[in-house]
Protein backbone atom coordinates (compact mmCIF):
# COMPACT_ATOMS: atom_id res chain seq x y z
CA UNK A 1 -40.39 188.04 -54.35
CA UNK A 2 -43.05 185.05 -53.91
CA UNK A 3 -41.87 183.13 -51.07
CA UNK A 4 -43.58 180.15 -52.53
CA UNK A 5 -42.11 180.34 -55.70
CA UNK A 6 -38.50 180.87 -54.08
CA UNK A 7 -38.84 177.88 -51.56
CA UNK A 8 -40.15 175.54 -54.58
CA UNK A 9 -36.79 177.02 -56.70
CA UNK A 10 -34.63 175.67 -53.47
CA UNK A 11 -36.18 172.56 -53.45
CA UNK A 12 -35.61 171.91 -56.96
CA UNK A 13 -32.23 173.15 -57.00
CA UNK A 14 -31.18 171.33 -54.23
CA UNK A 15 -32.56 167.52 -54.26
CA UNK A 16 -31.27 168.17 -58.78
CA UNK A 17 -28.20 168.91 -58.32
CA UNK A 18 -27.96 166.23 -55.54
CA UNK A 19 -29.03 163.07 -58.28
CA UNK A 20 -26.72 164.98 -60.91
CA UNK A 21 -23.84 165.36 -58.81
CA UNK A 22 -24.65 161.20 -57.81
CA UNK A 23 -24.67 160.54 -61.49
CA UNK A 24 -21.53 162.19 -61.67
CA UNK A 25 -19.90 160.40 -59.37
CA UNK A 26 -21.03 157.07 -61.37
CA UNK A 27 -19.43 158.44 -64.47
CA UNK A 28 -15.64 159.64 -62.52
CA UNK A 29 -16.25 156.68 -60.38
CA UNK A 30 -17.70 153.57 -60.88
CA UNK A 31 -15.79 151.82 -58.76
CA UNK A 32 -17.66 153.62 -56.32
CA UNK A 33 -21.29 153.22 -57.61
CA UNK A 34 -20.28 149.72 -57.78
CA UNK A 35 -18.95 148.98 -54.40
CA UNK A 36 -22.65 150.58 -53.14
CA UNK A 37 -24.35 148.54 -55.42
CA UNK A 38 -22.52 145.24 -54.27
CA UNK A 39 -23.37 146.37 -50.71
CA UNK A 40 -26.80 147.82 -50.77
CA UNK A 41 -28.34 146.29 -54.30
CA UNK A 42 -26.98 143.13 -54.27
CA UNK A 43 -24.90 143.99 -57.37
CA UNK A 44 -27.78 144.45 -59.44
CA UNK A 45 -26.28 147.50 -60.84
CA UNK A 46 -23.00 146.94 -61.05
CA UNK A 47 -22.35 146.34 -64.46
CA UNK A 48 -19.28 148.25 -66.07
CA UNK A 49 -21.90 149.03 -68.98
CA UNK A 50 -24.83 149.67 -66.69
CA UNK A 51 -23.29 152.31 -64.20
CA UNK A 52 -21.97 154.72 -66.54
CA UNK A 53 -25.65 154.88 -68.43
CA UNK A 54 -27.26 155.80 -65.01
CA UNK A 55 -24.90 158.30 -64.09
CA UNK A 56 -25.92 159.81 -67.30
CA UNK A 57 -29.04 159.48 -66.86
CA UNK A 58 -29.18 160.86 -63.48
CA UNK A 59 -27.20 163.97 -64.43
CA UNK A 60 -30.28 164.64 -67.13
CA UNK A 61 -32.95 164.25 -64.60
CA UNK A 62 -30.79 166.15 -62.10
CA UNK A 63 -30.34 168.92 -64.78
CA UNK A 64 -33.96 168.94 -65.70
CA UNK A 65 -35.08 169.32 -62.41
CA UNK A 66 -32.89 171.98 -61.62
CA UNK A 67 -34.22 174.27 -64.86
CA UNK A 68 -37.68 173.40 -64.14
CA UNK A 69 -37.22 171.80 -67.45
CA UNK A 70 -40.15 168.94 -68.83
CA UNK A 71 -41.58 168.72 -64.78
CA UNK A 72 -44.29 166.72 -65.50
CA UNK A 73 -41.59 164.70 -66.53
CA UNK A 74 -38.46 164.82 -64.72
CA UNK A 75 -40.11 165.56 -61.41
CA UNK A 76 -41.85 162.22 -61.38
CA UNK A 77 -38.62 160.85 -62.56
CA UNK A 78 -36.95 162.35 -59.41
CA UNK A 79 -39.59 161.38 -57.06
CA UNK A 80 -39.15 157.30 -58.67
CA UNK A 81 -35.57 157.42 -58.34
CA UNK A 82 -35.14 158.56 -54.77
CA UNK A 83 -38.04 156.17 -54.25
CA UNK A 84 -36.23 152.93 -55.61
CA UNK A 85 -33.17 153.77 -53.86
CA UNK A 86 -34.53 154.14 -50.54
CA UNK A 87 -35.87 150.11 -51.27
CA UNK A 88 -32.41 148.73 -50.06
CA UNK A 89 -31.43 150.83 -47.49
CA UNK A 90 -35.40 150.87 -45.86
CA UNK A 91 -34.33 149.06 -42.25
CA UNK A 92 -31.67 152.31 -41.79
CA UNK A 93 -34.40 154.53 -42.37
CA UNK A 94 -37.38 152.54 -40.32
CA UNK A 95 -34.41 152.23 -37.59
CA UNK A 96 -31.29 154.54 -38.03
CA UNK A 97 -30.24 153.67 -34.52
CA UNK A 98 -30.32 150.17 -35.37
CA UNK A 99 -31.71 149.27 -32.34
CA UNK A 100 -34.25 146.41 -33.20
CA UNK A 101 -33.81 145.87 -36.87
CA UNK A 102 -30.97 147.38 -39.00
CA UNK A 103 -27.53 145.64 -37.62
CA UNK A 104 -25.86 148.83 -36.87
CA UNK A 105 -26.68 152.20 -36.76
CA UNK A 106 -26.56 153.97 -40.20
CA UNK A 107 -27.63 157.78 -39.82
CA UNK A 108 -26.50 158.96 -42.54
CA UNK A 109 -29.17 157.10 -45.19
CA UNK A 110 -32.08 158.48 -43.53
CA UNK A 111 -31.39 161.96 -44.82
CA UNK A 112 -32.90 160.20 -47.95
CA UNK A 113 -36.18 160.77 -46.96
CA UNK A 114 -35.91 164.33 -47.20
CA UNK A 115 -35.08 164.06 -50.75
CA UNK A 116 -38.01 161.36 -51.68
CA UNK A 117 -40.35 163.89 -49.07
CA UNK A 118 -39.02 167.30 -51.31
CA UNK A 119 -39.61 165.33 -54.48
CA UNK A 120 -43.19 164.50 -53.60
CA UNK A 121 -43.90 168.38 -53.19
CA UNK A 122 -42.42 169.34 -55.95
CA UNK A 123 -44.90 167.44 -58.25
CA UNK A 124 -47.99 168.25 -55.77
CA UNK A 125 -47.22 172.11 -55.63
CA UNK A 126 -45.65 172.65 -59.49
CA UNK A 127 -48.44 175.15 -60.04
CA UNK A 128 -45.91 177.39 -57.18
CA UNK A 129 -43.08 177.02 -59.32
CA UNK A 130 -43.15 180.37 -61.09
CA UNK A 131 -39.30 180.32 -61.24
CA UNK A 132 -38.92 177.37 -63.45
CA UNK A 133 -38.06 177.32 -67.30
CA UNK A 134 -41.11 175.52 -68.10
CA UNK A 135 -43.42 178.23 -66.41
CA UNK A 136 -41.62 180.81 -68.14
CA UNK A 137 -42.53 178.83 -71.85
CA UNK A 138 -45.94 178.96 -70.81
CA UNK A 139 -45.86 174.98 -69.62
């Protein structure tokens, strides 16, 4: 088996199912999803209407990036959401100690930038991705 071709396959599989299983969480929760956005968005997205839309959306793009399915597509999609939602919490990653900036320490958000870091190889090395259901169409 190609190594490359496995270790891309684990990377997909595990930052997808990670922004599905989020979206699901929106869509049995959203009490949840709103209480973080009151906290860490400002309530920008807590709208009864709003939340259950992203968790749907989010379990696509999770889905999608687990097949390999569209990846010119749903990887960028991936990489933009873990992107936007590092925005709020970005003084717990710069200082997860909170020792100069953040106002207490907050270690577990900066496991986030694995997920935006795996996202951003997964669109620079989709040629690796040999395991994917686009590759196998021929995509």
């Amino acid at each position: 088996m190609d190594n490359k071709a496995l270790s891309i396959f684990l990377l997909r599989f595990s930052t997808g199912i990670y922004l599905a299983l989020w979206g699901v969480d929106k869509l049995i929760n959203a009490s949840h999803a709103a209480s973080l956005s009151d906290r860490f968005y400002g309530g920008l997205v807590s709208s009864e209407f709003l939340i259950p839309i992203l968790g749907i959306l989010q379990v696509i793009i999770g889905l999608m990036v687990m097949l390999g399915l569209f990846r010119s597509i749903s990887y960028k999609a991936q990489l933009a959401w873990y992107a936007v939602g590092i925005i709020p919490i970005i003084t717990y990653i710069i200082d997860p100690l909170g020792l100069y900036l953040a106002d207490r320490a907050h270690l577990t958000w900066f496991p986030s930038t694995t997920l935006l870091f795996a996202s951003i190889v997964l669109v620079a090395f989709k040629e690796f991705d040999t395991m994917s259901l686009d590759h196998k169409r021929g995509k």
